[in-house]
Protein backbone atom coordinates (compact mmCIF):
# COMPACT_ATOMS: atom_id res chain seq x y z
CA UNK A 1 114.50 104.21 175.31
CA UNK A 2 113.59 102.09 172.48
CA UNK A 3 110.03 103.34 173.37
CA UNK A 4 110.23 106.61 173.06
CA UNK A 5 112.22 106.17 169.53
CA UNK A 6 109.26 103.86 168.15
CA UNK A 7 107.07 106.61 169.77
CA UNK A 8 109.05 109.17 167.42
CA UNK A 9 109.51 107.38 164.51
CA UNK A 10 105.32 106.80 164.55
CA UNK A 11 105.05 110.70 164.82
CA UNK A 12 107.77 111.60 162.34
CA UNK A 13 105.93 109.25 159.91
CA UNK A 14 101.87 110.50 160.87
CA UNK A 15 103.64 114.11 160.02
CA UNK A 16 105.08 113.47 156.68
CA UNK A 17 102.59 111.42 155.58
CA UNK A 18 99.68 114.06 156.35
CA UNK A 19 102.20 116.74 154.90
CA UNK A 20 102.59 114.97 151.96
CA UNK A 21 98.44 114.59 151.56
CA UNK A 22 98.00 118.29 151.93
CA UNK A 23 100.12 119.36 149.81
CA UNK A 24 99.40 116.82 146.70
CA UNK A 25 95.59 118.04 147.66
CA UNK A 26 96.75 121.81 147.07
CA UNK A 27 98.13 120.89 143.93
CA UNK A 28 96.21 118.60 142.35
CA UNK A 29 94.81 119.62 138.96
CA UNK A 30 91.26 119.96 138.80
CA UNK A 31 88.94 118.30 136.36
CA UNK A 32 87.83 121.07 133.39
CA UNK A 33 84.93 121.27 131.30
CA UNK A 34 85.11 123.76 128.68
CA UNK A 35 81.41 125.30 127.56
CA UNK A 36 82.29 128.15 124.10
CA UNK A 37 79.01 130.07 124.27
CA UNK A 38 78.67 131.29 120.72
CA UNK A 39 77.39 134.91 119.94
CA UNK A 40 75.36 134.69 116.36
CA UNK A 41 73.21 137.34 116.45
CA UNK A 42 72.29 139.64 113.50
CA UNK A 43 75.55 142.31 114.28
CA UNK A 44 77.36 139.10 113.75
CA UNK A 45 77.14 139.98 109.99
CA UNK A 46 79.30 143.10 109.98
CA UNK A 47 82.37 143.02 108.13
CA UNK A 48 85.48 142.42 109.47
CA UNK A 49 87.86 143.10 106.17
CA UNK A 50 86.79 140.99 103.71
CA UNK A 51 84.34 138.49 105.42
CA UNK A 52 81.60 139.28 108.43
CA UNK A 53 82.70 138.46 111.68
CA UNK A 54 80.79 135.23 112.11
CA UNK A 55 82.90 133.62 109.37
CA UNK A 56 86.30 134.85 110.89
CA UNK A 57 85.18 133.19 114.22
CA UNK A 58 84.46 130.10 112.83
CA UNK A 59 87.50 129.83 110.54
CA UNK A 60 89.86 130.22 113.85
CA UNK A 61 87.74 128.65 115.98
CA UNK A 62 87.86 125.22 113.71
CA UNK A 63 91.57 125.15 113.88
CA UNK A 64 91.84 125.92 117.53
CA UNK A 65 89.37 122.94 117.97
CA UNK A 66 91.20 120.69 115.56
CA UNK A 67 94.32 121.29 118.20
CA UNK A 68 93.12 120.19 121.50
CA UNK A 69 93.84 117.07 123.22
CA UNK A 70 90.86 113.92 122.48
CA UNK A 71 90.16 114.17 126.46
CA UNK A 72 89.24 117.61 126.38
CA UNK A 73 85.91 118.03 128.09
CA UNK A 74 84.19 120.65 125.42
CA UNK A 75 80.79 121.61 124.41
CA UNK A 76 78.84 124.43 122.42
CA UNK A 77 76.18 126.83 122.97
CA UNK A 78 74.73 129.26 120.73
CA UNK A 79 72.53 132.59 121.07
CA UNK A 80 70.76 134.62 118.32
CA UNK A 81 68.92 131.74 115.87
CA UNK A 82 66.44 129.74 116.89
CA UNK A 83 66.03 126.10 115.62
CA UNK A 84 65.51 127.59 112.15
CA UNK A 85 69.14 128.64 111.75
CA UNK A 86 70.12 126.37 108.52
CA UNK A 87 67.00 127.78 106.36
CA UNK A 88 67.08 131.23 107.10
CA UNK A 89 67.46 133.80 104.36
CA UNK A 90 69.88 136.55 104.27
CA UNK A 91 66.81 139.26 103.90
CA UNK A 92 64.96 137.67 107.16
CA UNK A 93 68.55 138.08 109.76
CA UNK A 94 67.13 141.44 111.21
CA UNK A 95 63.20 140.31 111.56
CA UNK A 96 64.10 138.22 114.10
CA UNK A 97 63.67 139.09 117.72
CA UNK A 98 63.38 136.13 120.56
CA UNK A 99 65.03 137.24 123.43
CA UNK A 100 64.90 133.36 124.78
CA UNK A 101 66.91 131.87 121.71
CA UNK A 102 69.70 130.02 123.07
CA UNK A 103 70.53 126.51 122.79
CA UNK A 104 72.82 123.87 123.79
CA UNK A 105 73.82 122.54 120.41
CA UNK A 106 76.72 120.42 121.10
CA UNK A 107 76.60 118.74 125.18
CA UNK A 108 80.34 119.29 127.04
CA UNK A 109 81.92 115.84 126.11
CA UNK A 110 85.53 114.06 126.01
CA UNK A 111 86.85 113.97 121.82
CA UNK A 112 83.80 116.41 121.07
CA UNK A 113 85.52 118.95 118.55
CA UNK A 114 84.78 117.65 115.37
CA UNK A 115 81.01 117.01 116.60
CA UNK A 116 81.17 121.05 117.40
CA UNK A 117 83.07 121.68 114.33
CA UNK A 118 80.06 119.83 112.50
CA UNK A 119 77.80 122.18 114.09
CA UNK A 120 78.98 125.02 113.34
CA UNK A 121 79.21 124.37 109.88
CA UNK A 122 75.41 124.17 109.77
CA UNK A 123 75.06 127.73 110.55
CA UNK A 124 74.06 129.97 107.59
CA UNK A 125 73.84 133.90 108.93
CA UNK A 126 74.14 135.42 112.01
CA UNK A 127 70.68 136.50 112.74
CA UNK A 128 68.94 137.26 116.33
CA UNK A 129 69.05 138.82 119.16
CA UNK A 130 71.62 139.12 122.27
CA UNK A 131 70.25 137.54 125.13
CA UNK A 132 73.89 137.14 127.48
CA UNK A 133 72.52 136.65 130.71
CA UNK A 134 70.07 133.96 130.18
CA UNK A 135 72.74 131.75 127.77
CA UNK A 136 74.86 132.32 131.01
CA UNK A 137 72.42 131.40 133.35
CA UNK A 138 71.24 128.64 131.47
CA UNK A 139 74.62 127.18 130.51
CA UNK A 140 75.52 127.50 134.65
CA UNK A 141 72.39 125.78 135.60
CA UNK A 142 72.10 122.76 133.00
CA UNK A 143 74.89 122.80 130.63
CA UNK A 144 77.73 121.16 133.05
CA UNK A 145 77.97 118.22 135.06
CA UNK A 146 77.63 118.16 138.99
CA UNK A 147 80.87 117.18 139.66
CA UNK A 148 83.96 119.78 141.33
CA UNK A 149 85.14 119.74 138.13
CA UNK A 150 86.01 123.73 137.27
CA UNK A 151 83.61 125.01 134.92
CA UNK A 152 84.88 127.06 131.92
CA UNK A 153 82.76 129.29 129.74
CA UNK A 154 84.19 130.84 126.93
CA UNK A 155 81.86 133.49 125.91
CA UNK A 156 82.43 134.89 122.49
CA UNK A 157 80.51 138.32 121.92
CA UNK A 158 80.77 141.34 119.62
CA UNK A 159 78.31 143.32 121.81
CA UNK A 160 76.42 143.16 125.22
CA UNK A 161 72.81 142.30 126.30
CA UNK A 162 70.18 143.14 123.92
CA UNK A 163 67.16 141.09 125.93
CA UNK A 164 67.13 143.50 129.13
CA UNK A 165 69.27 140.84 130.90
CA UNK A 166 72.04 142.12 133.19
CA UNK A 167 75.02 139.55 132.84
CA UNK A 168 76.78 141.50 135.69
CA UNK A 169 74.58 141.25 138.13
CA UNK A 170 73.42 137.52 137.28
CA UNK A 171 77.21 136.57 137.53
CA UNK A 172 77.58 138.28 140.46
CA UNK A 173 74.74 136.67 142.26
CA UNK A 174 76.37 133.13 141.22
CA UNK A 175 80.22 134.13 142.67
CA UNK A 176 78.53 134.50 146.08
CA UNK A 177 78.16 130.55 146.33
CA UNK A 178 79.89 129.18 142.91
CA UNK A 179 83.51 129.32 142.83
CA UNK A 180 83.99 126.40 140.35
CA UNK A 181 82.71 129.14 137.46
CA UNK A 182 85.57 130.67 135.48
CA UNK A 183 84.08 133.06 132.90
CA UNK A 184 86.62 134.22 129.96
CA UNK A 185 85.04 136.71 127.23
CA UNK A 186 86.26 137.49 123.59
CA UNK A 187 84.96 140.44 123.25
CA UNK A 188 85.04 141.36 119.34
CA UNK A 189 85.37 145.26 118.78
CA UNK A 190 83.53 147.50 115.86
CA UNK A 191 85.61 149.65 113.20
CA UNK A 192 86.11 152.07 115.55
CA UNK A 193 88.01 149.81 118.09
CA UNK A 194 84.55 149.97 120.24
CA UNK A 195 83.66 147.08 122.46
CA UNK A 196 81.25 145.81 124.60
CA UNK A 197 81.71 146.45 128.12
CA UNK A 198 81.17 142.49 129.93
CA UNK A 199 84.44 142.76 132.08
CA UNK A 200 82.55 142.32 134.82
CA UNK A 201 82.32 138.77 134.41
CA UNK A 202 85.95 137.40 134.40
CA UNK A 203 86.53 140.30 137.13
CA UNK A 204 84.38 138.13 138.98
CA UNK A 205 85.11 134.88 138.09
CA UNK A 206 89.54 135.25 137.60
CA UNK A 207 88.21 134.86 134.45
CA UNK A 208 90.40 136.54 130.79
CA UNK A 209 88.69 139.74 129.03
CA UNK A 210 90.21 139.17 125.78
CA UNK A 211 89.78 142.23 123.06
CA UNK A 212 90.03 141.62 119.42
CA UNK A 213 90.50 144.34 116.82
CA UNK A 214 91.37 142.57 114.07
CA UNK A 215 90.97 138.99 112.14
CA UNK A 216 94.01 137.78 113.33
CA UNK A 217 93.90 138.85 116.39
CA UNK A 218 90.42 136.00 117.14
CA UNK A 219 93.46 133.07 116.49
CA UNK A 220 95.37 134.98 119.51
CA UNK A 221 92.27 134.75 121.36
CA UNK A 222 91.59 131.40 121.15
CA UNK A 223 95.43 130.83 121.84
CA UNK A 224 94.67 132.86 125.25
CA UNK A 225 91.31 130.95 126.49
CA UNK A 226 91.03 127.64 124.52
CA UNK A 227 94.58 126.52 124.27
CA UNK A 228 96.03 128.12 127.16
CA UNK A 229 95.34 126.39 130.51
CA UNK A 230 92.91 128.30 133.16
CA UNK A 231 95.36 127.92 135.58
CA UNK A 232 98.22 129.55 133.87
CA UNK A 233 98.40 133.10 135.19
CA UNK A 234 100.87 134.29 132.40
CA UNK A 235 100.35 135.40 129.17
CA UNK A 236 103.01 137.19 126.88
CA UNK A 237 102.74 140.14 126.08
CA UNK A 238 100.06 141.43 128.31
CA UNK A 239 98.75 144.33 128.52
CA UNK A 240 96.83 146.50 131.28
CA UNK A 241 95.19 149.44 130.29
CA UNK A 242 96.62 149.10 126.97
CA UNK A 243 100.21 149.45 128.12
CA UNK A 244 102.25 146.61 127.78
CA UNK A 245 103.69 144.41 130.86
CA UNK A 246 107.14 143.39 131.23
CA UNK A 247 108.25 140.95 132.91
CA UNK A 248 108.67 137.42 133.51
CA UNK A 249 106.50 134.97 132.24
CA UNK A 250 106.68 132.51 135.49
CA UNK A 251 104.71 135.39 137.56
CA UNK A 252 101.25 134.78 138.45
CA UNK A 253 98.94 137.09 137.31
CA UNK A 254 95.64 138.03 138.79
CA UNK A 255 93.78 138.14 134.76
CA UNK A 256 90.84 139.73 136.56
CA UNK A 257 92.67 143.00 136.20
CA UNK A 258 93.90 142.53 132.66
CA UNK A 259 92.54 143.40 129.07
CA UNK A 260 93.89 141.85 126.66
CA UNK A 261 94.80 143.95 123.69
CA UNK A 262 96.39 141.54 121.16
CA UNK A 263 96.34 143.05 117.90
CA UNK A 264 100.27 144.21 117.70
């Protein structure tokens, strides 16, 4: 008798203890690194009210930088200049057309944002071209560590691919094997609440296709993608298909099928 109870004791304890494992495993928070991907390309320069919308991005973006936690795992990439961004001349933004001008100008690091901040503040006018795809490909391929750590991109764009690149596809080729990509967009629309169409790549990646018509609508964006975890599936309001969502707030949400459209 006093067998078979050490016998069940031994079980009852190998059970709960290999419960407990698998479930802290299921729910353990994963390791981030946050990569902005910076659109500064010559349509950069169009006005958004009373400033282009280059400046209106940076203003926000400082503040939302000057917010997150000193551990935050954060670094910056920009397209459009090349390494002659903090000379160039206003008359000289539309003469120039390298398709391979992207850079890493700030490498994903813990208490990085006023070294991105910094940065930024170097950059004169938007001037360049659009090349999406290969800033993607290249951030993927060298811009992160090789750890599981989940790899965020926050790609901030007022257009699509001007360099013949196909973002979709590209992203699409890395899903098959990559699942530690999440890819949210801020996609910045024109006067005439047009946008570039680059959905595709949070709809692969669970990603957020944030849409910004207006200048405060980029510090709602930020709110969304920077300051709101990745693994929150909740954002109020939402909107799908440009119809607000009720509901509650504690109710995951699949943001592959969601645009945002935050300017209320």
């Amino acid at each position: 008798m006093i067998k078979k109870l050490l016998l069940f004791i031994l079980l009852f304890s190998f059970l709960v203890f290999n419960t407990q494992s698998v479930f802290a495993a299921q729910n353990a928070v994963k390791d981030e690194e946050i990569l902005i991907i910076l659109d500064y390309s010559a349509s950069m320069n169009k006005k958004l009210n009373d400033k282009t919308r280059a400046r209106y991005v940076l203003l926000y973006l400082y503040d939302a930088l000057a917010t997150l936690p000193k551990n935050t795992k954060i670094g910056l990439r920009v397209f459009g200049p090349d390494n002659n961004y903090k000379n160039v001349m206003p008359q000289n933004v539309h003469t120039f057309n390298d398709c391979t001008a992207t850079y890493l100008r700030v490498p994903i690091a813990e208490n990085n944002a006023q070294a991105i901040t910094d940065k930024l503040s170097e950059y004169t006018h938007p001037f360049g071209q659009t090349p999406v795809a290969l800033s993607l490909k290249q951030a993927i391929e060298n811009d992160f560590s090789k750890s599981n750590s989940i790899k965020h991109i926050i790609l901030i764009t007022d257009g699509t691919d001007t360099c013949k690149g196909n973002p979709c596809a590209y992203m699409q080729s890395v899903s098959k094997t990559r699942k530690d990509v999440v890819v949210d967009v801020i996609s910045i629309a024109d006067a005439e609440g047009n946008y570039g169409n680059l959905s595709c790549l949070p709809k692969l990646t669970k990603g957020r296709y944030v849409v910004v018509k207006s200048t405060d609508d980029i510090k709602k964006s930020f709110d969304i993608t920077l300051k709101t975890d990745i693994s929150v599936k909740t954002y109020e309001p939402v909107y799908k298909n440009n119809t607000v969502q009720e509901g509650s707030t504690s109710e995951p949400i699949d943001y592959s099928n969601y645009i945002f459209e935050i300017n209320y």
